[in-house]
PDB file of N, CA and C in Angstrom:
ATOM      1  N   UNK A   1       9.002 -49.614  23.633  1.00  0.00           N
ATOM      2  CA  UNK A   1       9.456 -49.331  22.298  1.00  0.00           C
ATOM      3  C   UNK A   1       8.235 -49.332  21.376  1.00  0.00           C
ATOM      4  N   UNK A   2       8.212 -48.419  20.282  1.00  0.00           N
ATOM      5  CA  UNK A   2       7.184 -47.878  19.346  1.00  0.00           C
ATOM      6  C   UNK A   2       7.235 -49.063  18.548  1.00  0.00           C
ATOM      7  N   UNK A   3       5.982 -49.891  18.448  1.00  0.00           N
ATOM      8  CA  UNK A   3       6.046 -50.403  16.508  1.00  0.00           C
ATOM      9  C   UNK A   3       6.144 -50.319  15.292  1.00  0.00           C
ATOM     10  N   UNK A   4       6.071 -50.621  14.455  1.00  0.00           N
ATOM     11  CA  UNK A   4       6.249 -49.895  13.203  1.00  0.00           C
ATOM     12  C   UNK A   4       5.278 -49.115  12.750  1.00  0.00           C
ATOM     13  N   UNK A   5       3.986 -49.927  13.325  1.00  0.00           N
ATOM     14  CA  UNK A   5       2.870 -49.183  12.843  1.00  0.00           C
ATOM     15  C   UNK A   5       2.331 -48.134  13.875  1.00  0.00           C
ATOM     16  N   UNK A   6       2.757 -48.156  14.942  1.00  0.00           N
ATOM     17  CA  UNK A   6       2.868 -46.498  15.970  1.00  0.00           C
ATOM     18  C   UNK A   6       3.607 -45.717  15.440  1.00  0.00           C
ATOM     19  N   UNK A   7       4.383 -45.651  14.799  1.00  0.00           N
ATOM     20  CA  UNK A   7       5.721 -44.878  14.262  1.00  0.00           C
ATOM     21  C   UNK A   7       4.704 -44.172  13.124  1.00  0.00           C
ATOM     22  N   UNK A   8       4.572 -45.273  12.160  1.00  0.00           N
ATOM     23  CA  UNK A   8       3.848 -44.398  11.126  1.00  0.00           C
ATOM     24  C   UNK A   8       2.815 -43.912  11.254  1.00  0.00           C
ATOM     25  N   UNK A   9       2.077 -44.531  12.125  1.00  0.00           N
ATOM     26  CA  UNK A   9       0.739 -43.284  12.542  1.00  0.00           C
ATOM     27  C   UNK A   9       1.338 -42.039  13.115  1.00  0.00           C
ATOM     28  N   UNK A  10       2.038 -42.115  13.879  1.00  0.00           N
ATOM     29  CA  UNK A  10       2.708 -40.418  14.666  1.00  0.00           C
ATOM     30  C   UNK A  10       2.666 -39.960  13.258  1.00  0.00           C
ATOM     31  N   UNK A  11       3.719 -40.226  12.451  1.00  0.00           N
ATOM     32  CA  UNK A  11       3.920 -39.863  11.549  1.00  0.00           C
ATOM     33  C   UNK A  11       2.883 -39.265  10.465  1.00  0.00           C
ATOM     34  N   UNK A  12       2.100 -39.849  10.185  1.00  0.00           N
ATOM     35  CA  UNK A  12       0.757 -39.402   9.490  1.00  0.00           C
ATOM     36  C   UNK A  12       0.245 -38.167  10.582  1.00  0.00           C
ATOM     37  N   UNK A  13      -0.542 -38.545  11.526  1.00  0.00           N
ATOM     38  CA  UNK A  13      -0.440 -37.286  12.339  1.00  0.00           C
ATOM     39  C   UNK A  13       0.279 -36.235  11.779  1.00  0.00           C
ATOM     40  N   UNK A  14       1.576 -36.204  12.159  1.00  0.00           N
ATOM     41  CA  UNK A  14       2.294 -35.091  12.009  1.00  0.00           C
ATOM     42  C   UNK A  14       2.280 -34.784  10.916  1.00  0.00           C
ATOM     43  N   UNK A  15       2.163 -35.347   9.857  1.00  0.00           N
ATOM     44  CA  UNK A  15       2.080 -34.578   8.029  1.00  0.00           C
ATOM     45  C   UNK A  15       0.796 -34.320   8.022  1.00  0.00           C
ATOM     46  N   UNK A  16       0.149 -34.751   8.925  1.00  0.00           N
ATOM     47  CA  UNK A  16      -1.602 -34.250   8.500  1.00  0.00           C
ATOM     48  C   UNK A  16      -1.639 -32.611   9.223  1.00  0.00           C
ATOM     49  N   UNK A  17      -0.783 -32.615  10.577  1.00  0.00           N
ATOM     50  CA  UNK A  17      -0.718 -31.004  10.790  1.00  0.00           C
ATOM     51  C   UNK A  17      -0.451 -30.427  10.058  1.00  0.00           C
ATOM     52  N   UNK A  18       0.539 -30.549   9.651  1.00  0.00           N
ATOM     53  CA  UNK A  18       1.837 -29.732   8.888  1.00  0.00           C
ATOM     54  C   UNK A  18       1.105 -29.290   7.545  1.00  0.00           C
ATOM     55  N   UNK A  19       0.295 -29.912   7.298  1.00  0.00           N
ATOM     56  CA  UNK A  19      -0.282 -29.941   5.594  1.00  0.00           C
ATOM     57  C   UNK A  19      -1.759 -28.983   6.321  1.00  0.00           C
ATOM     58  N   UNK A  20      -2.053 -29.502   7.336  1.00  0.00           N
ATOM     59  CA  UNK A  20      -3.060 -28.231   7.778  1.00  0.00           C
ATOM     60  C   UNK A  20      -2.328 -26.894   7.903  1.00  0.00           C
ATOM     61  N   UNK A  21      -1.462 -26.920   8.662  1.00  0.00           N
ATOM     62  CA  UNK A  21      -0.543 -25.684   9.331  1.00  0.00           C
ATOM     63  C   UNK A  21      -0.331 -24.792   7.792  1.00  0.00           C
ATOM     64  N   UNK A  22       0.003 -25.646   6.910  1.00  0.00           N
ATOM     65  CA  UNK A  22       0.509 -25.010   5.434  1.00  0.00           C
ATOM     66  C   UNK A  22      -1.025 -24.357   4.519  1.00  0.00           C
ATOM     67  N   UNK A  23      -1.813 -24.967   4.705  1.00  0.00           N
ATOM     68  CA  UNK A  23      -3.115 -24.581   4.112  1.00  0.00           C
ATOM     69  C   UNK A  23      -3.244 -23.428   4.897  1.00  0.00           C
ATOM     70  N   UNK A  24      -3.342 -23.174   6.267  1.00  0.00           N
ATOM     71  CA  UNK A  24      -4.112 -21.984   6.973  1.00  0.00           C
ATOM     72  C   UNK A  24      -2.747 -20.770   7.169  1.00  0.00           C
ATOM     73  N   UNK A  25      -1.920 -21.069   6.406  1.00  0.00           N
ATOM     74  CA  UNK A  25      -0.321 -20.036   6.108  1.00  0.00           C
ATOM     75  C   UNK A  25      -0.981 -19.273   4.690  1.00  0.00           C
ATOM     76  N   UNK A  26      -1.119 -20.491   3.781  1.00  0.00           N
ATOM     77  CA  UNK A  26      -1.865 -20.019   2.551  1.00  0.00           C
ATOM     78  C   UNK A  26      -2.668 -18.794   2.156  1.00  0.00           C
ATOM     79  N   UNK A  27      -4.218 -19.893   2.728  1.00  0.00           N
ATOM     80  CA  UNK A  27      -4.781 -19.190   3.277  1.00  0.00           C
ATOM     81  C   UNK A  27      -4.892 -17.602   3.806  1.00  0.00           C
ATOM     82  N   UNK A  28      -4.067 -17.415   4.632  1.00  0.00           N
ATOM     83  CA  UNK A  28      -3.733 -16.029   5.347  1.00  0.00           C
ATOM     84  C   UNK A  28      -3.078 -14.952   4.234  1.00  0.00           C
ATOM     85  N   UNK A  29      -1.646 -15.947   3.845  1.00  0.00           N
ATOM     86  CA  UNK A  29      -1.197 -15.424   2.743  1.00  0.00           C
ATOM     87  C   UNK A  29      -1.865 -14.054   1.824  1.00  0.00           C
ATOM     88  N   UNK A  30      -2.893 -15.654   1.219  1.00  0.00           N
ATOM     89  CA  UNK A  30      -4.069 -14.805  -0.227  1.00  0.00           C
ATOM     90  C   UNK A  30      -4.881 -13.437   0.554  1.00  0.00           C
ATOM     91  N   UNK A  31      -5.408 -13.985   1.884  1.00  0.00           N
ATOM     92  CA  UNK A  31      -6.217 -12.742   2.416  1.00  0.00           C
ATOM     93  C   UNK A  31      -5.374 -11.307   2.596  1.00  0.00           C
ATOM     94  N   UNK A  32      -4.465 -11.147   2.893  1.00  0.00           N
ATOM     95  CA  UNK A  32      -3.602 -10.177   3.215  1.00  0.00           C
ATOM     96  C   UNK A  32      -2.721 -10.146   1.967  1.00  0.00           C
ATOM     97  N   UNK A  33      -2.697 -10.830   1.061  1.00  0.00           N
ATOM     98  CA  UNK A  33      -2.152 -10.029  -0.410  1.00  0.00           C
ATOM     99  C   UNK A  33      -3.323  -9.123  -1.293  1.00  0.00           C
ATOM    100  N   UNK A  34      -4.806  -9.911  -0.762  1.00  0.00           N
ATOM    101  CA  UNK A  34      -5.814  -9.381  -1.330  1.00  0.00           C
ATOM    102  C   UNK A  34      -6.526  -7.742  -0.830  1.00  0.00           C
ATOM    103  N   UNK A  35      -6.042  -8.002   0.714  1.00  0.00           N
ATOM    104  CA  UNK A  35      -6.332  -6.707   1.381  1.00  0.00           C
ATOM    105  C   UNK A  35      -5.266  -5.118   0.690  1.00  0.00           C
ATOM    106  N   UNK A  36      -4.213  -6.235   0.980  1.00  0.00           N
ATOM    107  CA  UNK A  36      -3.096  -5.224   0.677  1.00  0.00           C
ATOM    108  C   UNK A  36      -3.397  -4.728  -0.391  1.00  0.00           C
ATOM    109  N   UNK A  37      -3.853  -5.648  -2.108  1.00  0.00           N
ATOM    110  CA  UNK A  37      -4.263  -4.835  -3.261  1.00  0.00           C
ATOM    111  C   UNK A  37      -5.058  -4.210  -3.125  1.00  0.00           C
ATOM    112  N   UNK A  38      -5.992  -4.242  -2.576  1.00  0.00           N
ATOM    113  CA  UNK A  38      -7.313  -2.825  -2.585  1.00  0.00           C
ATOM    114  C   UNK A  38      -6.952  -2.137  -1.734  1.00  0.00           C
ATOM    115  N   UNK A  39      -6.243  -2.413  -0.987  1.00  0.00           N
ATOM    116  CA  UNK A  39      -6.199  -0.937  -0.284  1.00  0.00           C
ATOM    117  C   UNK A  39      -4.900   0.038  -1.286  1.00  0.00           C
ATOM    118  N   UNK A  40      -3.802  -0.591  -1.859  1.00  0.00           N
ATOM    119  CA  UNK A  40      -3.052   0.265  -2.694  1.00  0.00           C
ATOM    120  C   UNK A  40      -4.190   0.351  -4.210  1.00  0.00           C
ATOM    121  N   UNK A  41      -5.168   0.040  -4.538  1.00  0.00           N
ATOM    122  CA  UNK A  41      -5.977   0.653  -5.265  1.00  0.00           C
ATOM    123  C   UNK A  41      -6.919   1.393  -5.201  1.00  0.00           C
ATOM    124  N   UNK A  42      -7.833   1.185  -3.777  1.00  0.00           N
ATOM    125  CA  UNK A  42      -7.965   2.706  -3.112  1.00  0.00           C
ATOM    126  C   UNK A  42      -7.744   3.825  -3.163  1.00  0.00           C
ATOM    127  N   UNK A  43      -6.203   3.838  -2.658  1.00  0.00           N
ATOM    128  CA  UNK A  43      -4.797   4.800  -2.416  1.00  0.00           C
ATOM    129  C   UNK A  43      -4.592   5.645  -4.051  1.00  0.00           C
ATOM    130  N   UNK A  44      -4.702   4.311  -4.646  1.00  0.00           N
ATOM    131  CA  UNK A  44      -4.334   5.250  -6.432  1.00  0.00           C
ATOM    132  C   UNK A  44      -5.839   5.910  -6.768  1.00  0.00           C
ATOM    133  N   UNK A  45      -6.876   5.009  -6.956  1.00  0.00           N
ATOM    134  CA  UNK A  45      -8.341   6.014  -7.344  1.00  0.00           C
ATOM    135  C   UNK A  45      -8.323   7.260  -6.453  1.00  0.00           C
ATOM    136  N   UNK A  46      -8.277   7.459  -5.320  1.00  0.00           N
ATOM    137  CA  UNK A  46      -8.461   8.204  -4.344  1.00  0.00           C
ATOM    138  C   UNK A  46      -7.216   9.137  -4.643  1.00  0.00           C
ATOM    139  N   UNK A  47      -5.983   9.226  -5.461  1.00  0.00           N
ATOM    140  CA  UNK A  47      -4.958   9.830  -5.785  1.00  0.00           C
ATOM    141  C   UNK A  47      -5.187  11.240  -6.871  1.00  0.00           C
ATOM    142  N   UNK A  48      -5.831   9.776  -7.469  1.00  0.00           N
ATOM    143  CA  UNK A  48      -5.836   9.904  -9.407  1.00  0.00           C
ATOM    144  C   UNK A  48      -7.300  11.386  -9.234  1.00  0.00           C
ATOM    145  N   UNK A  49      -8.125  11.185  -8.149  1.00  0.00           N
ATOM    146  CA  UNK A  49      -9.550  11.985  -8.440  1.00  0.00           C
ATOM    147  C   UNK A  49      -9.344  12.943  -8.071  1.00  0.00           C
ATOM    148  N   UNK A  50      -8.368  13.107  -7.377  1.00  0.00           N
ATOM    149  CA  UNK A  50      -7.725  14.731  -6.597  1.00  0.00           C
ATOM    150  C   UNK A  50      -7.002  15.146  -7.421  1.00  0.00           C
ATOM    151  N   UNK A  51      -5.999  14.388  -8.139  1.00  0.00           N
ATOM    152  CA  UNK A  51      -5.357  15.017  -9.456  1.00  0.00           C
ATOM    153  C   UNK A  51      -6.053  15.724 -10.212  1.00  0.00           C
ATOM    154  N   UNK A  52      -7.028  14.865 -10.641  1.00  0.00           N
ATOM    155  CA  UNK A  52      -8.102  15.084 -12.067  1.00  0.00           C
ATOM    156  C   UNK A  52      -8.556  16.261 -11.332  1.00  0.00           C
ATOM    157  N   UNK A  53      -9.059  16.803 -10.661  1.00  0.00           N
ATOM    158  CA  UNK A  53      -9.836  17.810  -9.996  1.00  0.00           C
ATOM    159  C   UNK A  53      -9.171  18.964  -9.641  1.00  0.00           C
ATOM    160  N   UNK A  54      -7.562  18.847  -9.599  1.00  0.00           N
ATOM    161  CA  UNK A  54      -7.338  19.276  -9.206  1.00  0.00           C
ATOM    162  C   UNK A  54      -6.776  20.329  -7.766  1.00  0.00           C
ATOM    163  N   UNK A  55      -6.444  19.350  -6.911  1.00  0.00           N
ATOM    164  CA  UNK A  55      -6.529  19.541  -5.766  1.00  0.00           C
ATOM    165  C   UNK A  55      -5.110  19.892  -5.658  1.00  0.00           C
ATOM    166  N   UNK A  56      -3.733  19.701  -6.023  1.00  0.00           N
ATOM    167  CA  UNK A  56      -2.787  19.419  -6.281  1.00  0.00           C
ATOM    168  C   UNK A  56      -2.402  20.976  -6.539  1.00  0.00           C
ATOM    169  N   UNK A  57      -3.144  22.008  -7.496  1.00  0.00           N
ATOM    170  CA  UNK A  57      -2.817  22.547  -8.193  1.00  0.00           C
ATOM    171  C   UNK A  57      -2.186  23.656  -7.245  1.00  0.00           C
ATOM    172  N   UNK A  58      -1.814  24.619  -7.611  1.00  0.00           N
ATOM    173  CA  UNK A  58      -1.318  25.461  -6.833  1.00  0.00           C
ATOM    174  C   UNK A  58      -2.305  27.376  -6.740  1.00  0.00           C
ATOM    175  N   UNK A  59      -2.562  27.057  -5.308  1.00  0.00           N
ATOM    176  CA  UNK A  59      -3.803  27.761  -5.243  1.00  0.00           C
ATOM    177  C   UNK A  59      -3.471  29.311  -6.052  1.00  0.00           C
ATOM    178  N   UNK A  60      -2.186  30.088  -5.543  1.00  0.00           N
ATOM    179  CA  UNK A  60      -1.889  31.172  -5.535  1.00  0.00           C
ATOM    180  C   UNK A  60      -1.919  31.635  -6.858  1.00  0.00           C
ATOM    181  N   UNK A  61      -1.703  30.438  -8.212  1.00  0.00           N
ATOM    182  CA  UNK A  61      -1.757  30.548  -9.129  1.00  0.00           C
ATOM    183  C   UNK A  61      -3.185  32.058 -10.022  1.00  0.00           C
ATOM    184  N   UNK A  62      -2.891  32.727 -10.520  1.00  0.00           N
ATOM    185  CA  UNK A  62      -4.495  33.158 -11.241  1.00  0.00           C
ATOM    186  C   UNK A  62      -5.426  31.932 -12.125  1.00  0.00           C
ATOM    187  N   UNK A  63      -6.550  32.435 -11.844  1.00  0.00           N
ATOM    188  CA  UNK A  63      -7.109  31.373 -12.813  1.00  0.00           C
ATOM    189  C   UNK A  63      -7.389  32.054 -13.775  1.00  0.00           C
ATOM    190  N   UNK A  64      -7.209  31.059 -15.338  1.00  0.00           N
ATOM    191  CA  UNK A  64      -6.861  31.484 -16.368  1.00  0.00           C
ATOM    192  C   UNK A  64      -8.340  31.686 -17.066  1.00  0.00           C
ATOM    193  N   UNK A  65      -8.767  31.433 -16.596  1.00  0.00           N
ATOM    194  CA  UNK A  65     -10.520  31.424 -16.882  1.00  0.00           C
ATOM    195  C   UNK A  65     -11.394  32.684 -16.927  1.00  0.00           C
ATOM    196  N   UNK A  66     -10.908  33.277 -15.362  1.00  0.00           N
ATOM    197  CA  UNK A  66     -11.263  34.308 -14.857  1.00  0.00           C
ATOM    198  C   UNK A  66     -11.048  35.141 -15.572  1.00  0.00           C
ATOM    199  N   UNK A  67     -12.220  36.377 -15.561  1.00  0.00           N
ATOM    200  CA  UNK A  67     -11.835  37.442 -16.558  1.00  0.00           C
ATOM    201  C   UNK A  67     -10.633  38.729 -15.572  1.00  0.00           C
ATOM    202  N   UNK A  68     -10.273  39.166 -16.259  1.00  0.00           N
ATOM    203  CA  UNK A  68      -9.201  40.292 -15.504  1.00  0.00           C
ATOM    204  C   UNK A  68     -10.006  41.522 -14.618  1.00  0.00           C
ATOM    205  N   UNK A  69      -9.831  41.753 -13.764  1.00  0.00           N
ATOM    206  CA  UNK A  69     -10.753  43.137 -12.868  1.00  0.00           C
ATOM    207  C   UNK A  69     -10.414  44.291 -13.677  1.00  0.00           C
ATOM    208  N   UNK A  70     -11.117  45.298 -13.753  1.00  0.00           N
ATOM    209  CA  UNK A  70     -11.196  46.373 -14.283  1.00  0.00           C
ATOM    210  C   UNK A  70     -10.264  47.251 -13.644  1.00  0.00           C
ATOM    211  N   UNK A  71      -9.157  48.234 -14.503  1.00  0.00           N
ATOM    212  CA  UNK A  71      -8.554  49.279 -13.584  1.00  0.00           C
ATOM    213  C   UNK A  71      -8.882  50.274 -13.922  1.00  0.00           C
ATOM    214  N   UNK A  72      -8.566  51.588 -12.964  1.00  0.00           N
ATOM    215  CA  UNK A  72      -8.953  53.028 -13.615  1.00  0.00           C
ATOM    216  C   UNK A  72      -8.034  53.539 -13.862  1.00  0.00           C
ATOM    217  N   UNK A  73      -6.977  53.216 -13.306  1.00  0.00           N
ATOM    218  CA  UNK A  73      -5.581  53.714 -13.887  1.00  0.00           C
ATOM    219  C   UNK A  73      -4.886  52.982 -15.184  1.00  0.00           C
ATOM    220  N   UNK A  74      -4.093  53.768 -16.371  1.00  0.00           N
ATOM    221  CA  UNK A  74      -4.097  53.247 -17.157  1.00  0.00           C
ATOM    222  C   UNK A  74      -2.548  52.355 -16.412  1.00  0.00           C
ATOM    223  N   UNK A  75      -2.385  51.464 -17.498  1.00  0.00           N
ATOM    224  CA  UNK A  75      -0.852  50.819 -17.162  1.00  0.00           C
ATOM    225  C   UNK A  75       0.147  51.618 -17.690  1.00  0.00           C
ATOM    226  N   UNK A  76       1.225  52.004 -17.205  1.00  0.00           N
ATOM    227  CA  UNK A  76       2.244  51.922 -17.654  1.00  0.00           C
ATOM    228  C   UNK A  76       3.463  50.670 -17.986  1.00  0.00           C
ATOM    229  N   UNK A  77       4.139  51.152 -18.896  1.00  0.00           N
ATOM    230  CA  UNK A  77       5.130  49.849 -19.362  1.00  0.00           C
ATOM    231  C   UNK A  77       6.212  49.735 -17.884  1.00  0.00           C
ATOM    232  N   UNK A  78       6.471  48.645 -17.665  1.00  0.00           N
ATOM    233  CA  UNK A  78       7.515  48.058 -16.936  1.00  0.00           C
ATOM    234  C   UNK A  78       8.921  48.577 -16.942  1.00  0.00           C
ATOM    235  N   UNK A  79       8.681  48.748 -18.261  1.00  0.00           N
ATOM    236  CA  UNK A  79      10.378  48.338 -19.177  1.00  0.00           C
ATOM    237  C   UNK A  79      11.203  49.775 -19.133  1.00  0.00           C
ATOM    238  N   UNK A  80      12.087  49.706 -18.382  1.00  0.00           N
ATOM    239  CA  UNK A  80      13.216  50.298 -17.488  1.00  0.00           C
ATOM    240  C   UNK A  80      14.371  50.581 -18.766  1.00  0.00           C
ATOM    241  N   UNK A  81      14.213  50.075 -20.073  1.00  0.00           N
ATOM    242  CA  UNK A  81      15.483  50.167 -20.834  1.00  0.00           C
ATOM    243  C   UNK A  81      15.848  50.929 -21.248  1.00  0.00           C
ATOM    244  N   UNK A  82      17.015  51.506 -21.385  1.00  0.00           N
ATOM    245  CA  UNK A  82      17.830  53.088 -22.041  1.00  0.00           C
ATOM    246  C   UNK A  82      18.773  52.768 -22.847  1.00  0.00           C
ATOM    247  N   UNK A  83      18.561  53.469 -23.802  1.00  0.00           N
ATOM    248  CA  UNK A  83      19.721  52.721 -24.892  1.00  0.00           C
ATOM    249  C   UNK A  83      21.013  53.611 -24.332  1.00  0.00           C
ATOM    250  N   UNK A  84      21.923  52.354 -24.601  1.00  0.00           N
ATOM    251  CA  UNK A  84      23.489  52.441 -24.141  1.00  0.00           C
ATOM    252  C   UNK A  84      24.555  53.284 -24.803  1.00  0.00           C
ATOM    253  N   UNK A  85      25.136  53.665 -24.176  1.00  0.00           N
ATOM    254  CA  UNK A  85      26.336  54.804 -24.904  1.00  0.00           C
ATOM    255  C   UNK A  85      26.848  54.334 -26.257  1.00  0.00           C
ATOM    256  N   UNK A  86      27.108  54.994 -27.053  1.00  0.00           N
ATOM    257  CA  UNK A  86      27.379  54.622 -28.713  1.00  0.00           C
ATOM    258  C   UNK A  86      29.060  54.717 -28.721  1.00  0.00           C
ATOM    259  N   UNK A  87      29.417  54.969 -27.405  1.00  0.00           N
ATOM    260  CA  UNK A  87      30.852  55.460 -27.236  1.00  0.00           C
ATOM    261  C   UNK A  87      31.596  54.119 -27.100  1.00  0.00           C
ATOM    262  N   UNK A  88      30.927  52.925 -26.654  1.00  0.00           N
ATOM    263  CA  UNK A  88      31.381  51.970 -25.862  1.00  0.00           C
ATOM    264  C   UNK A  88      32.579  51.010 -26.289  1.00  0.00           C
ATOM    265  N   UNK A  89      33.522  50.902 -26.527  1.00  0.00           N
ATOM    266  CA  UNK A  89      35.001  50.598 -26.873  1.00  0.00           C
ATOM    267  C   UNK A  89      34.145  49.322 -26.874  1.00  0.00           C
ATOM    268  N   UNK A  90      33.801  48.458 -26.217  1.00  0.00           N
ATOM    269  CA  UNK A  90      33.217  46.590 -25.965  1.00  0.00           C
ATOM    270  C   UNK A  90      32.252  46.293 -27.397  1.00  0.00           C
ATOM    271  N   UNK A  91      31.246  47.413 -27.900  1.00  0.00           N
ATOM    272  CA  UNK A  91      30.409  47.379 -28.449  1.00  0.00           C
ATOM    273  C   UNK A  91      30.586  46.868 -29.842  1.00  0.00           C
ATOM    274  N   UNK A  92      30.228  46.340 -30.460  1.00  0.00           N
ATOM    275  CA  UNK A  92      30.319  45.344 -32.064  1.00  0.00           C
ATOM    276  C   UNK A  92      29.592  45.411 -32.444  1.00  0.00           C
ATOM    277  N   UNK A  93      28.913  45.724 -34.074  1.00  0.00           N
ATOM    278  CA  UNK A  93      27.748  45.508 -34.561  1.00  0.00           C
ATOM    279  C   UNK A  93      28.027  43.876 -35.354  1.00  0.00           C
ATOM    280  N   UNK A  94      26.732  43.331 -34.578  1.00  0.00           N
ATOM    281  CA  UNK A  94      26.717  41.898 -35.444  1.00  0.00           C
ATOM    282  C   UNK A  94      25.697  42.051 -36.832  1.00  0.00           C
ATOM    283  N   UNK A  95      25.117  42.491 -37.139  1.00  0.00           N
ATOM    284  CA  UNK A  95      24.019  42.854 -37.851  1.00  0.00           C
ATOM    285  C   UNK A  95      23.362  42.686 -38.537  1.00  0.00           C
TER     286      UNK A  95
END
């Protein structure tokens, strides 16, 4: 049978692990919360400089910078519109 004072030495022992075991949890803890922040701040600088630069942008776009190429043909207008029958029963002048 244990004495009183074997008892409480185990005992000390065992809170002296436990209080180690808890320091090197800690420990680990801070290192891997600290890793984890730089590397998600990394992740954002390394985000943010491709933004700024433009990397993101969309290539196919024209650049607005660029001057326009020269044509030899003149343009014609697009615009397809014919004015509409004056007959038209639907038709209202708002005016």
């Amino acid at each position: 049978m244990a004495t009183n004072k074997q008892r409480r030495e185990a005992a000390r022992r065992q809170l002296q692990r436990q209080l180690e075991r808890r320091a090197e949890e800690a420990r680990k803890r801070r290192r891997n919360t600290l890793v984890g922040v730089a590397a998600f701040t990394v992740v954002v600088l390394v985000l943010g400089v491709l933004f700024l630069s433009g990397a993101f942008d969309d290539d196919d776009a024209a650049d607005p910078i660029a001057e326009p190429e020269a044509s030899t043909e003149p343009e014609t207008p697009a615009c397809s519109y014919a004015p509409g029958n004056p007959e038209n029963p639907n038709l209202s002048d708002v005016g």
